[in-house]
PDB file of N, CA and C in Angstrom:
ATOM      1  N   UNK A   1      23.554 -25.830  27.336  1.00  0.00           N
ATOM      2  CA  UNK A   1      22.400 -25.231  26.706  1.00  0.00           C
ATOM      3  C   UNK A   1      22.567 -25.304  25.199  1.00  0.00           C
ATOM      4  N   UNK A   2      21.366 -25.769  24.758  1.00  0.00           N
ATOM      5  CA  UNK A   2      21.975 -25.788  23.075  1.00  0.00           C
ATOM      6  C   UNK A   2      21.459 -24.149  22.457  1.00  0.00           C
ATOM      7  N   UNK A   3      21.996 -24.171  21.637  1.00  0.00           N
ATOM      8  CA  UNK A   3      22.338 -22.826  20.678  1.00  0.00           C
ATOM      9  C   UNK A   3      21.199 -23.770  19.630  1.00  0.00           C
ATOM     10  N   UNK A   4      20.381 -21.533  19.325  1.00  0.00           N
ATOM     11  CA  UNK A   4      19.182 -22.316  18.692  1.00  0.00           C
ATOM     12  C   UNK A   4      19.773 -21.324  17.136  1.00  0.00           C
ATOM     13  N   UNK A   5      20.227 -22.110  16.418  1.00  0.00           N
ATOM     14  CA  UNK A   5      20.047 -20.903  15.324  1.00  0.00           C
ATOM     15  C   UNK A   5      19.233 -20.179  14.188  1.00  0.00           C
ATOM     16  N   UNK A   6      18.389 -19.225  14.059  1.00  0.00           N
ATOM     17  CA  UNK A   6      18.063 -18.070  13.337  1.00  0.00           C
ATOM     18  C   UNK A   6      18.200 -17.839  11.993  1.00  0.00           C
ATOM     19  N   UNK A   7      17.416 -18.906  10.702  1.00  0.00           N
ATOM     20  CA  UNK A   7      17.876 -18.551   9.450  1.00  0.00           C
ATOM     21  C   UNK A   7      16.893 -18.720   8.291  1.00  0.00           C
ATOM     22  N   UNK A   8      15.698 -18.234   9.323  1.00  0.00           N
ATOM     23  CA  UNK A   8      14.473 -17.989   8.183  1.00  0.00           C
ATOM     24  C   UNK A   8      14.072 -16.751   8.432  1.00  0.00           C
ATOM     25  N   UNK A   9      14.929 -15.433   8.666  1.00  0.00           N
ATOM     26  CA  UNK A   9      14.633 -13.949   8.767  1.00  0.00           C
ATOM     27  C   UNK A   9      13.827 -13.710   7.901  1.00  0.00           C
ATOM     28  N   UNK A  10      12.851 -13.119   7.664  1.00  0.00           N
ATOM     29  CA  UNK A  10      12.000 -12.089   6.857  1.00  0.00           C
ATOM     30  C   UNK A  10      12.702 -10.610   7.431  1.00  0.00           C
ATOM     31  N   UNK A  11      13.120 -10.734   5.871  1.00  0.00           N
ATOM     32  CA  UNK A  11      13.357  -8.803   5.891  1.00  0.00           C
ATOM     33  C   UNK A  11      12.036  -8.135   6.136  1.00  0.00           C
ATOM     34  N   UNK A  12      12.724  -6.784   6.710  1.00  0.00           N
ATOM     35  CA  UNK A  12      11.423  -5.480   6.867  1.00  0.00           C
ATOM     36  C   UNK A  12      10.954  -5.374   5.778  1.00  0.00           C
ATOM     37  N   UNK A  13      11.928  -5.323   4.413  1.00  0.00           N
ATOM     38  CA  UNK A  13      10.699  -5.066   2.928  1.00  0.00           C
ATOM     39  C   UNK A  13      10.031  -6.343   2.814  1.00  0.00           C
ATOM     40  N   UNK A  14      10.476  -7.213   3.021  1.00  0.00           N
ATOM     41  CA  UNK A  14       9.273  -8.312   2.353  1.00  0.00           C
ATOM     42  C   UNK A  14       8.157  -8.291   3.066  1.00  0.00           C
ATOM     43  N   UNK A  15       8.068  -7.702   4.965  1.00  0.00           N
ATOM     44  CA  UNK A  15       7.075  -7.808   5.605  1.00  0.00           C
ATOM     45  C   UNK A  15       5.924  -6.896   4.777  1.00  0.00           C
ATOM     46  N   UNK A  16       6.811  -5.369   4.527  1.00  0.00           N
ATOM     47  CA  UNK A  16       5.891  -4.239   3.897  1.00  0.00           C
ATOM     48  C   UNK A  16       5.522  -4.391   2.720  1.00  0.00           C
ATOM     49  N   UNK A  17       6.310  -5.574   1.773  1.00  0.00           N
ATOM     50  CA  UNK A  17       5.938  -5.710   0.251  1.00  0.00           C
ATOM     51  C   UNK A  17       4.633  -6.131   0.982  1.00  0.00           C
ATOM     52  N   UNK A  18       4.438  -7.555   1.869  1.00  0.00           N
ATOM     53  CA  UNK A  18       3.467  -7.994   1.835  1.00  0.00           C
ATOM     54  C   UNK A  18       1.952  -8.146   2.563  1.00  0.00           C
ATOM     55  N   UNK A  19       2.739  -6.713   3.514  1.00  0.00           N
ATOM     56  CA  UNK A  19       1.426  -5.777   4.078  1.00  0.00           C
ATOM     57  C   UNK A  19       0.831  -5.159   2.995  1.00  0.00           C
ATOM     58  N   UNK A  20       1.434  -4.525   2.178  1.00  0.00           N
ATOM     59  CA  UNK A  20       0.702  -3.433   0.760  1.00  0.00           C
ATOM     60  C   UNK A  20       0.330  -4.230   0.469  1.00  0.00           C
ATOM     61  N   UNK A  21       0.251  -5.579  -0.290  1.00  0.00           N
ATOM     62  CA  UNK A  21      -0.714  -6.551  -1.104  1.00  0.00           C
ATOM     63  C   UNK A  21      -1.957  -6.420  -0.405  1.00  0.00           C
ATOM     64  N   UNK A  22      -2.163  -6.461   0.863  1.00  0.00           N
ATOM     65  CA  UNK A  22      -3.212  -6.162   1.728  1.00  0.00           C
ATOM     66  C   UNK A  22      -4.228  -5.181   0.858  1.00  0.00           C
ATOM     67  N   UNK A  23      -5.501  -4.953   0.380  1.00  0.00           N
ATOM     68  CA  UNK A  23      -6.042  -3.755  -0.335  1.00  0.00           C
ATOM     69  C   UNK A  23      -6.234  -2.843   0.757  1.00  0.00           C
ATOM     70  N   UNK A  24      -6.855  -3.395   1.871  1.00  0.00           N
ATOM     71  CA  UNK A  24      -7.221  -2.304   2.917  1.00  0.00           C
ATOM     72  C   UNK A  24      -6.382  -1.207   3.269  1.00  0.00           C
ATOM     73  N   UNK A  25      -4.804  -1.849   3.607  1.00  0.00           N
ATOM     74  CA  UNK A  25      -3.816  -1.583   4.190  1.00  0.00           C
ATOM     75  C   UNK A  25      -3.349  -0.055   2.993  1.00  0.00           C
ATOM     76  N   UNK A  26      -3.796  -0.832   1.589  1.00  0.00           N
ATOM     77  CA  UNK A  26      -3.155  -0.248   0.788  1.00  0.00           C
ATOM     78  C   UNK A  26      -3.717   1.259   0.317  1.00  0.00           C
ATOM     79  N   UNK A  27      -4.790   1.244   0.431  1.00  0.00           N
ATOM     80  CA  UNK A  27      -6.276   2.008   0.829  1.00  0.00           C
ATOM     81  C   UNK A  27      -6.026   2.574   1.500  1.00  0.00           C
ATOM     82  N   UNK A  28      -5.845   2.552   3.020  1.00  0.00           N
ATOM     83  CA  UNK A  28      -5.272   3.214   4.221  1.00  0.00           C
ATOM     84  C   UNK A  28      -3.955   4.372   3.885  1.00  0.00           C
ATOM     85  N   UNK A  29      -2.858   3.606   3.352  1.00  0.00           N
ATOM     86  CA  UNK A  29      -1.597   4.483   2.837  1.00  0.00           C
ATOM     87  C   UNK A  29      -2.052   5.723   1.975  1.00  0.00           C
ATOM     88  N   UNK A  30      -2.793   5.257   0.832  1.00  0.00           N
ATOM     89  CA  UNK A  30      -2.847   6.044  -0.101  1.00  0.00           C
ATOM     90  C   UNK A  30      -3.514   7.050  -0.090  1.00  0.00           C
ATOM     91  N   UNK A  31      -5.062   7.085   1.235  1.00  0.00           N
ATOM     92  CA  UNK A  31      -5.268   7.531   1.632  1.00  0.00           C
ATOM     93  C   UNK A  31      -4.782   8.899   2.757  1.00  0.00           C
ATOM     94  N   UNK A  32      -4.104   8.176   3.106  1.00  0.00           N
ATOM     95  CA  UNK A  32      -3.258   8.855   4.218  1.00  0.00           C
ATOM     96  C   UNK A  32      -2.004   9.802   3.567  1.00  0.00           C
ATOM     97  N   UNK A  33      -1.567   9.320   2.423  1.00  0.00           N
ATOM     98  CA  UNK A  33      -0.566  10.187   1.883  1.00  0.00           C
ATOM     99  C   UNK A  33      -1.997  11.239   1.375  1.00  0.00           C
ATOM    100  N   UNK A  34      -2.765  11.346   0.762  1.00  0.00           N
ATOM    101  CA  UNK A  34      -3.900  12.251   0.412  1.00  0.00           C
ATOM    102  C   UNK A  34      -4.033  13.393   1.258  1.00  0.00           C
ATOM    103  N   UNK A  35      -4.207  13.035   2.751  1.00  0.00           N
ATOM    104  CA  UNK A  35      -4.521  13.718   3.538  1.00  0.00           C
ATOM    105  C   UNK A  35      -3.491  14.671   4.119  1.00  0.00           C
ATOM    106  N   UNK A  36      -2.064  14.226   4.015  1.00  0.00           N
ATOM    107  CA  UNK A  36      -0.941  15.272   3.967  1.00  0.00           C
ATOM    108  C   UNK A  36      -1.015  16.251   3.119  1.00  0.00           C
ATOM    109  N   UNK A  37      -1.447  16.346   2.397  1.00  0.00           N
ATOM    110  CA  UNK A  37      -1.862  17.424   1.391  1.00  0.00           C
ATOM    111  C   UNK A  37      -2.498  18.406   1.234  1.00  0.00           C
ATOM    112  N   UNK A  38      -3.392  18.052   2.359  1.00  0.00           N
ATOM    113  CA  UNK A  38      -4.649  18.893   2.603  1.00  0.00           C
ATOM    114  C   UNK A  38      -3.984  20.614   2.745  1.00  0.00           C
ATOM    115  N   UNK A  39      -3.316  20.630   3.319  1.00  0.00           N
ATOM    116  CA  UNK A  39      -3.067  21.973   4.027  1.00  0.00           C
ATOM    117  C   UNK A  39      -2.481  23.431   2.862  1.00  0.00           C
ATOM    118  N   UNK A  40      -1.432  22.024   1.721  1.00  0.00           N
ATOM    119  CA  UNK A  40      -1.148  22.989   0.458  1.00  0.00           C
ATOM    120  C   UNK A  40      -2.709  22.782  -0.185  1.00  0.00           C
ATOM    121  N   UNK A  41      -3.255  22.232  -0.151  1.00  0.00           N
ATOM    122  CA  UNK A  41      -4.788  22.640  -0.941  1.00  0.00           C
ATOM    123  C   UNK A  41      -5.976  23.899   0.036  1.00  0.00           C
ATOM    124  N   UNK A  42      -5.623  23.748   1.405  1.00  0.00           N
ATOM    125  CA  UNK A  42      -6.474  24.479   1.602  1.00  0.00           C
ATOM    126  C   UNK A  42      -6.202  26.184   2.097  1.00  0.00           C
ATOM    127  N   UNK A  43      -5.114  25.809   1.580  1.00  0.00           N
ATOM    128  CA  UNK A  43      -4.140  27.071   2.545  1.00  0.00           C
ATOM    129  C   UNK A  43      -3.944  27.144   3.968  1.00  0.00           C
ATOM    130  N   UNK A  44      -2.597  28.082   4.156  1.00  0.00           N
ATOM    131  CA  UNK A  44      -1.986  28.388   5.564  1.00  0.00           C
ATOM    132  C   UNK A  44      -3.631  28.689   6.774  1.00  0.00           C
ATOM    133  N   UNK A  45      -3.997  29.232   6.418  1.00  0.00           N
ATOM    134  CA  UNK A  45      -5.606  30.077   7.128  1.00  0.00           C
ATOM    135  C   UNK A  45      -6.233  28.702   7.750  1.00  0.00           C
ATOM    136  N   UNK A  46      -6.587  27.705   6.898  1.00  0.00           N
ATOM    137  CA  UNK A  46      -7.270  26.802   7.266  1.00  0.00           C
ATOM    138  C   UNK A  46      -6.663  25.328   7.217  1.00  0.00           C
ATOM    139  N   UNK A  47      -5.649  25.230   7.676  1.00  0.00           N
ATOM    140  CA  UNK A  47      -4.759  24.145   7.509  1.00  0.00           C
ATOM    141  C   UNK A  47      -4.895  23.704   8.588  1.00  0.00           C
ATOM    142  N   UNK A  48      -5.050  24.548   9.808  1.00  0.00           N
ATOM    143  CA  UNK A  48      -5.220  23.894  11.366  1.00  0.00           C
ATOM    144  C   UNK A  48      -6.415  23.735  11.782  1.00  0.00           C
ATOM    145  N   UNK A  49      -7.391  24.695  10.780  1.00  0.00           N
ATOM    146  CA  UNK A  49      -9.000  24.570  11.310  1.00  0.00           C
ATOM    147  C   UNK A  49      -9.830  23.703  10.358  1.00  0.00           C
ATOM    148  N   UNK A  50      -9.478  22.890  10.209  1.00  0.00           N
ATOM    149  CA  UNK A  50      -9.930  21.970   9.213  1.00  0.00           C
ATOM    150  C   UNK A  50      -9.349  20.642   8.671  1.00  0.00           C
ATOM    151  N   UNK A  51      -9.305  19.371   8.439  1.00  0.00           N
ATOM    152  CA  UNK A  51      -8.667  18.875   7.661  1.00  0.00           C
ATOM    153  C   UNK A  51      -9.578  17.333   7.581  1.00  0.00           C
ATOM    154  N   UNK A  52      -9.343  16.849   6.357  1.00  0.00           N
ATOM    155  CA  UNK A  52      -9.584  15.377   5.985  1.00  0.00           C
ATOM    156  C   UNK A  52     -10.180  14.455   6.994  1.00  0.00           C
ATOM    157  N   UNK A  53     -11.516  13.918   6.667  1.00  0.00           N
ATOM    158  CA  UNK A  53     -12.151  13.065   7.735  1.00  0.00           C
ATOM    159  C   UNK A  53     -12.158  11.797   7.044  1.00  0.00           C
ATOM    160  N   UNK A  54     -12.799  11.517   5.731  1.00  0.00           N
ATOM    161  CA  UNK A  54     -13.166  10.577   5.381  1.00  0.00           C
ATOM    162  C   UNK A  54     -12.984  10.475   4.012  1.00  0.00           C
ATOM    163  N   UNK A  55     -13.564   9.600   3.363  1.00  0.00           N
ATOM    164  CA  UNK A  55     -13.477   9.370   1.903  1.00  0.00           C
ATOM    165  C   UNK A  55     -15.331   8.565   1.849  1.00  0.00           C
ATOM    166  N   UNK A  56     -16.449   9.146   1.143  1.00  0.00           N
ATOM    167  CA  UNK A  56     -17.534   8.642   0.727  1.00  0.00           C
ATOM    168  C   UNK A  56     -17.596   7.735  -0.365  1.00  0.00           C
ATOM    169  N   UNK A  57     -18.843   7.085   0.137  1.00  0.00           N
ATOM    170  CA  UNK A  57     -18.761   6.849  -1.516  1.00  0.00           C
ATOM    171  C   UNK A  57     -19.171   7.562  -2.737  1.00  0.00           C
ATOM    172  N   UNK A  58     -19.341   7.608  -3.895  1.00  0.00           N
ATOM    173  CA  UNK A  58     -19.598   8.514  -4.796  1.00  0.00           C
ATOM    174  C   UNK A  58     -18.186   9.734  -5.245  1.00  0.00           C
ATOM    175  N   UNK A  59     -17.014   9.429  -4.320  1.00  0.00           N
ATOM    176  CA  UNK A  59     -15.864  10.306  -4.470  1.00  0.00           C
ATOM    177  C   UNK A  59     -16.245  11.325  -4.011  1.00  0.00           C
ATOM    178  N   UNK A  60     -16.640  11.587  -2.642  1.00  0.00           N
ATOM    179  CA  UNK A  60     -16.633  12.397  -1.845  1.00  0.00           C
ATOM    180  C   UNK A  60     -15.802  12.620  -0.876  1.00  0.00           C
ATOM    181  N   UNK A  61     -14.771  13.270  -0.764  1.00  0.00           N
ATOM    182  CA  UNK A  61     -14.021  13.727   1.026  1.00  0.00           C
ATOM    183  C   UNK A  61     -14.529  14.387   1.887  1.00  0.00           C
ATOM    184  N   UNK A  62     -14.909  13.898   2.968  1.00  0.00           N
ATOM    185  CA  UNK A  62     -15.154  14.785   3.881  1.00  0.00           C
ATOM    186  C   UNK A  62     -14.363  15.096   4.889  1.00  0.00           C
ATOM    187  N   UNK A  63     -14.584  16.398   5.039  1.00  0.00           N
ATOM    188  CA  UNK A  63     -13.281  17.648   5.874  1.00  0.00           C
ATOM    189  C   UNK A  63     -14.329  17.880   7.220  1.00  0.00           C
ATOM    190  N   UNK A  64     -13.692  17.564   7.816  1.00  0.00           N
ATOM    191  CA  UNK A  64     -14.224  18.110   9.467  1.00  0.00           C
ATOM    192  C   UNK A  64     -13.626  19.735   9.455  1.00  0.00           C
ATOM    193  N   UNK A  65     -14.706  20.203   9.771  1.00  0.00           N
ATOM    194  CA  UNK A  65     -14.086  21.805  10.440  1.00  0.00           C
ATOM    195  C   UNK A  65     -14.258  22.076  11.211  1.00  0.00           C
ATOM    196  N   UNK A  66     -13.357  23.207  12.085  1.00  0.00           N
ATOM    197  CA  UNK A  66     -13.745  23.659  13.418  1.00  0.00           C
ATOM    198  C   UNK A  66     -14.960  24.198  13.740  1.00  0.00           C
ATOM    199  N   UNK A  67     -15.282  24.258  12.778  1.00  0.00           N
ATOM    200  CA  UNK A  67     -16.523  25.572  12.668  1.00  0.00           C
ATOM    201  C   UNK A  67     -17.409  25.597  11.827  1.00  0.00           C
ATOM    202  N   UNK A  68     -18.702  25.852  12.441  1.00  0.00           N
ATOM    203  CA  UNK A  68     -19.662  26.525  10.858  1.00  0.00           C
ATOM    204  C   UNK A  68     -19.141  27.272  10.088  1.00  0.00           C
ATOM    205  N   UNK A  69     -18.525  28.894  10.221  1.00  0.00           N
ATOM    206  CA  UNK A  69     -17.997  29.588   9.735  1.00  0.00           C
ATOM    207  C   UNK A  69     -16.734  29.184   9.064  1.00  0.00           C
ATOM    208  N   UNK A  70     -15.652  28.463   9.313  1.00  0.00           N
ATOM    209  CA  UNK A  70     -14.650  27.783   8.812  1.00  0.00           C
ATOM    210  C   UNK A  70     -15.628  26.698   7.523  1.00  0.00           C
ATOM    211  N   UNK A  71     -16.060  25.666   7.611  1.00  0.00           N
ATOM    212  CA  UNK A  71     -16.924  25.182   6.977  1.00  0.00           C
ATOM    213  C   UNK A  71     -17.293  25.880   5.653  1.00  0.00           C
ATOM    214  N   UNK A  72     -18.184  27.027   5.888  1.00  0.00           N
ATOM    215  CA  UNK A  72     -18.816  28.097   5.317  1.00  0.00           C
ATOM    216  C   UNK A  72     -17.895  29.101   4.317  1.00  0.00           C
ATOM    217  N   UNK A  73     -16.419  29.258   5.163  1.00  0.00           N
ATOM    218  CA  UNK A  73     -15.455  30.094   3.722  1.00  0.00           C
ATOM    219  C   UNK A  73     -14.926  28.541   2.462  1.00  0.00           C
ATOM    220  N   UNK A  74     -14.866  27.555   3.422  1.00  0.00           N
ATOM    221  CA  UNK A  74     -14.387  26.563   2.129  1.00  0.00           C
ATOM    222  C   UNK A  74     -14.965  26.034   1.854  1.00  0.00           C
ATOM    223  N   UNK A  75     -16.554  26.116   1.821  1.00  0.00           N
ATOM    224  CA  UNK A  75     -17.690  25.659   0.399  1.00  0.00           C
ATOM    225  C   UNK A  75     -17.634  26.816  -0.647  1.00  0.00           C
ATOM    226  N   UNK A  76     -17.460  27.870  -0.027  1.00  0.00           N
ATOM    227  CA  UNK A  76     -16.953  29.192  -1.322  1.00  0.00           C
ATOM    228  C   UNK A  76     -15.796  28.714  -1.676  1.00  0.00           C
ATOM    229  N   UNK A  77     -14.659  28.096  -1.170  1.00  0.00           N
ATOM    230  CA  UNK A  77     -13.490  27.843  -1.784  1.00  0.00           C
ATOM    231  C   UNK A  77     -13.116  26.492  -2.582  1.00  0.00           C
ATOM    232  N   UNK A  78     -14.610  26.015  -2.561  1.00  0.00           N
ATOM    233  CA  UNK A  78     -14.303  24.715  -2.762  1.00  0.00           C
ATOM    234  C   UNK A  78     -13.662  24.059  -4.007  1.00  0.00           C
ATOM    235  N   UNK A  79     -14.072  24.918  -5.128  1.00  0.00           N
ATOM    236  CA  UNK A  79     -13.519  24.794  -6.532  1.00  0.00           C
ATOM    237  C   UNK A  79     -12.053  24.869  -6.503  1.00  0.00           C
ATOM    238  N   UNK A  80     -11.552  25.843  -6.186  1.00  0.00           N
ATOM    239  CA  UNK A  80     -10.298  26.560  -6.139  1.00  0.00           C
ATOM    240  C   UNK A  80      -9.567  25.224  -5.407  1.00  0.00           C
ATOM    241  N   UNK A  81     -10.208  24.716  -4.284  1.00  0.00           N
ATOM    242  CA  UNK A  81      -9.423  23.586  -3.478  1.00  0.00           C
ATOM    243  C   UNK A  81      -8.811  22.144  -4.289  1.00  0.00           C
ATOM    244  N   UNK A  82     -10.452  21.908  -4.864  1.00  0.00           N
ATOM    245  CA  UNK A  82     -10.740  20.359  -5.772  1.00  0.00           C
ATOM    246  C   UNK A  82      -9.578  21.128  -7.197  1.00  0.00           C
ATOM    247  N   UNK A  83      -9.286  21.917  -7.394  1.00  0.00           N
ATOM    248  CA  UNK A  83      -8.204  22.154  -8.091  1.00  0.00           C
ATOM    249  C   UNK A  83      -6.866  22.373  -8.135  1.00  0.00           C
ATOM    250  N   UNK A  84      -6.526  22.261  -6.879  1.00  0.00           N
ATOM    251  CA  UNK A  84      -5.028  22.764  -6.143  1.00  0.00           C
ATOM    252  C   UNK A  84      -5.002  21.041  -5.828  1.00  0.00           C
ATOM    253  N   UNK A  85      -6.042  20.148  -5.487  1.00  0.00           N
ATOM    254  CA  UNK A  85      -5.873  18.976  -5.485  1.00  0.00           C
ATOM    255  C   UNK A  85      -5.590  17.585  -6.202  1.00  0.00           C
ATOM    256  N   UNK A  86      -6.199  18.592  -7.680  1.00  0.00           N
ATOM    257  CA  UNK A  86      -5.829  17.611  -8.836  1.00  0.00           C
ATOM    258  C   UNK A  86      -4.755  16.685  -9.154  1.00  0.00           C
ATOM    259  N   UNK A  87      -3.350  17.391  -8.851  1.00  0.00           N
ATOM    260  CA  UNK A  87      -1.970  16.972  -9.235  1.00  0.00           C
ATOM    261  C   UNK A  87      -1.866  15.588  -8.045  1.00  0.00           C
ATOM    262  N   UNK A  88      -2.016  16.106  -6.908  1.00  0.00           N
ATOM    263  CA  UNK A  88      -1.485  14.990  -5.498  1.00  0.00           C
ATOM    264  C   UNK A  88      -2.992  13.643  -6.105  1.00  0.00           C
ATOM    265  N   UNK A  89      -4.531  13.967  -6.593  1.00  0.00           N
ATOM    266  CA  UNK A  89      -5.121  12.912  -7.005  1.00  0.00           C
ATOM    267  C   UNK A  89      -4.457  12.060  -7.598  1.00  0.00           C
ATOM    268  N   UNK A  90      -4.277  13.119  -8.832  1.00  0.00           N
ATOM    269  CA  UNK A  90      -3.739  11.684 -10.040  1.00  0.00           C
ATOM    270  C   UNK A  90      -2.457  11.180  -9.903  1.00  0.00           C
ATOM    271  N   UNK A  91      -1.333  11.951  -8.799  1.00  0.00           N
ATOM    272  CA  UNK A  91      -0.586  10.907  -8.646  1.00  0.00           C
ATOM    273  C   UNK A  91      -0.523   9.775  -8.205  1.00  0.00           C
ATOM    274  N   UNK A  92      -1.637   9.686  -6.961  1.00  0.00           N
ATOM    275  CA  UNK A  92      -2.272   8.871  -6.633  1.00  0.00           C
ATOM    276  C   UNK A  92      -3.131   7.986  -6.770  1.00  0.00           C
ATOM    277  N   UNK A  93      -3.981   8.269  -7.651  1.00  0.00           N
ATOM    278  CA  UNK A  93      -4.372   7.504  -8.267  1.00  0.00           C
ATOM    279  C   UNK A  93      -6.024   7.265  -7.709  1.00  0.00           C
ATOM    280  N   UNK A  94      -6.436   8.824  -7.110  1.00  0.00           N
ATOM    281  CA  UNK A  94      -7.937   8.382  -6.395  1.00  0.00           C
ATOM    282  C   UNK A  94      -8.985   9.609  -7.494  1.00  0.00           C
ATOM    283  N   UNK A  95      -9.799   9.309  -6.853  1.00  0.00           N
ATOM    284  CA  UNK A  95     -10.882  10.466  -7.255  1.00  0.00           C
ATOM    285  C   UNK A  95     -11.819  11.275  -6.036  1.00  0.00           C
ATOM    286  N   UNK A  96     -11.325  12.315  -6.407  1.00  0.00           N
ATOM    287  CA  UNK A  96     -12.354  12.890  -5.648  1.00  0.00           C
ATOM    288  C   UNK A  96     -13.378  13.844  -6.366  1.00  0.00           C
ATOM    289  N   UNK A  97     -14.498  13.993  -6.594  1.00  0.00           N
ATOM    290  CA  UNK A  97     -15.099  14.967  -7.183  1.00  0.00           C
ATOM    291  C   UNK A  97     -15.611  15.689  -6.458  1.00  0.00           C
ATOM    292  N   UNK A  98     -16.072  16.262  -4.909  1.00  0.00           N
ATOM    293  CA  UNK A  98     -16.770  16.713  -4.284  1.00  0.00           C
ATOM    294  C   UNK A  98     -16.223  16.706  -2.860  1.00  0.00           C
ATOM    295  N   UNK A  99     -16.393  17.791  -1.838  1.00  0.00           N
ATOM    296  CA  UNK A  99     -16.348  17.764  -0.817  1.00  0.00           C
ATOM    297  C   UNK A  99     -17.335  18.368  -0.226  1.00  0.00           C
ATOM    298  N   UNK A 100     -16.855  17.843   1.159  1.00  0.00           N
ATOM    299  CA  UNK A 100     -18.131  18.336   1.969  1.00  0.00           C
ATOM    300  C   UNK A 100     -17.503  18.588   3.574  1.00  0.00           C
ATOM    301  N   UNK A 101     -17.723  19.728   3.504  1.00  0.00           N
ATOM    302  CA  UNK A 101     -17.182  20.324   5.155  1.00  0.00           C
ATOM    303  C   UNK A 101     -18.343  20.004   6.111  1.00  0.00           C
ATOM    304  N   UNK A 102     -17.870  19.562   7.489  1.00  0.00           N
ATOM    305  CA  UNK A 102     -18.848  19.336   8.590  1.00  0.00           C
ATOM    306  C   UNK A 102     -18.114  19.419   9.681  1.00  0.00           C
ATOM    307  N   UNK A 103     -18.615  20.510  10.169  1.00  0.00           N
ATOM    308  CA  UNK A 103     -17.947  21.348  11.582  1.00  0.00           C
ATOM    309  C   UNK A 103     -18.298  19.850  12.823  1.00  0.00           C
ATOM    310  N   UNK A 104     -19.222  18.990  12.524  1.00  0.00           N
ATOM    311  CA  UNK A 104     -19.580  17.912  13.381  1.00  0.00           C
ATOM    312  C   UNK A 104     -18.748  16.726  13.558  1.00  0.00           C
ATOM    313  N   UNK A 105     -17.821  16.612  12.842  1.00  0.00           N
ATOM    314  CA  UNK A 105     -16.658  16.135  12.404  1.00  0.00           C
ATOM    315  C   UNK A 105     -15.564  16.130  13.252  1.00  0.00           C
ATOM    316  N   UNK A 106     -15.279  17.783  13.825  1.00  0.00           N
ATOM    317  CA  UNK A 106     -14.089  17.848  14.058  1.00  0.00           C
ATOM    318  C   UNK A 106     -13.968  17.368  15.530  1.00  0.00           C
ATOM    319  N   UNK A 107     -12.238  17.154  16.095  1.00  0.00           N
ATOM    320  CA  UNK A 107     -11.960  16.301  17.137  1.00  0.00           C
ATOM    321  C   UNK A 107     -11.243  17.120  17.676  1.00  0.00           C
ATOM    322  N   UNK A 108     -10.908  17.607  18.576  1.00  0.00           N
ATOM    323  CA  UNK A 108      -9.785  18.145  19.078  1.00  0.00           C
ATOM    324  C   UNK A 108      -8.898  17.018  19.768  1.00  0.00           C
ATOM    325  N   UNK A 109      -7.355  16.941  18.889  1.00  0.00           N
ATOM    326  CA  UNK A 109      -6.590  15.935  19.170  1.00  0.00           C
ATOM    327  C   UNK A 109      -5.636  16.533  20.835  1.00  0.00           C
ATOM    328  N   UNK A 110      -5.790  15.438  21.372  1.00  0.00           N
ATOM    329  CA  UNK A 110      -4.901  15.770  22.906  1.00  0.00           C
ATOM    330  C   UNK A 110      -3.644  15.789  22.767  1.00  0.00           C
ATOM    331  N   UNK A 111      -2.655  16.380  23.568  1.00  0.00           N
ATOM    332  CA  UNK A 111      -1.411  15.899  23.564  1.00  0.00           C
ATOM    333  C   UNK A 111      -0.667  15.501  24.872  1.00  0.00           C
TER     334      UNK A 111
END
């Protein structure tokens, strides 16, 4: 049997250097690190009844909530939020100016 040998490896970083070149991909991450965040922006209270759906256009996020009423305390909170969010934006490098809660949104994830 001949011996086949193995010596054009692609490392794991060069695969991921050259998944991130991807914009979508890259979009997706940066996004997604965003959305870890949510919970120090919205507090302990609403960290489980609520979180990150989307990104609009115009720099809008939209937050699925459990609830009208959930919904309804964090459009009163909403300032206070888009400001606890500032720091994780600009490290990142997005914008958000506006949110928008929609109890129509939310999913209940299975396990």
């Amino acid at each position: 049997m001949k011996k086949v040998l193995y010596t054009n490896f692609v490392s794991t970083e060069e695969i991921i250097a050259d998944m991130l070149e991807n914009k979508d991909i890259k979009k997706a991450v940066t996004r997604s690190n965003l959305y870890k965040f949510w919970s120090k922006a919205a507090g302990e209270k609403f960290a489980n009844k609520s979180k990150p759906y989307s990104l609009l256009p115009g720099h809008i996020m939209v937050i699925a909530c459990e609830n009208a009423i959930v919904a309804q305390e964090l459009m009163l909170k909403k300032t206070q939020i888009l400001l606890k969010l500032q720091p994780y934006l600009k490290s990142l490098k997005i914008k958000v100016q506006d949110l928008k809660f929609d109890p129509k949104k939310w999913q209940v994830e299975e396990d």
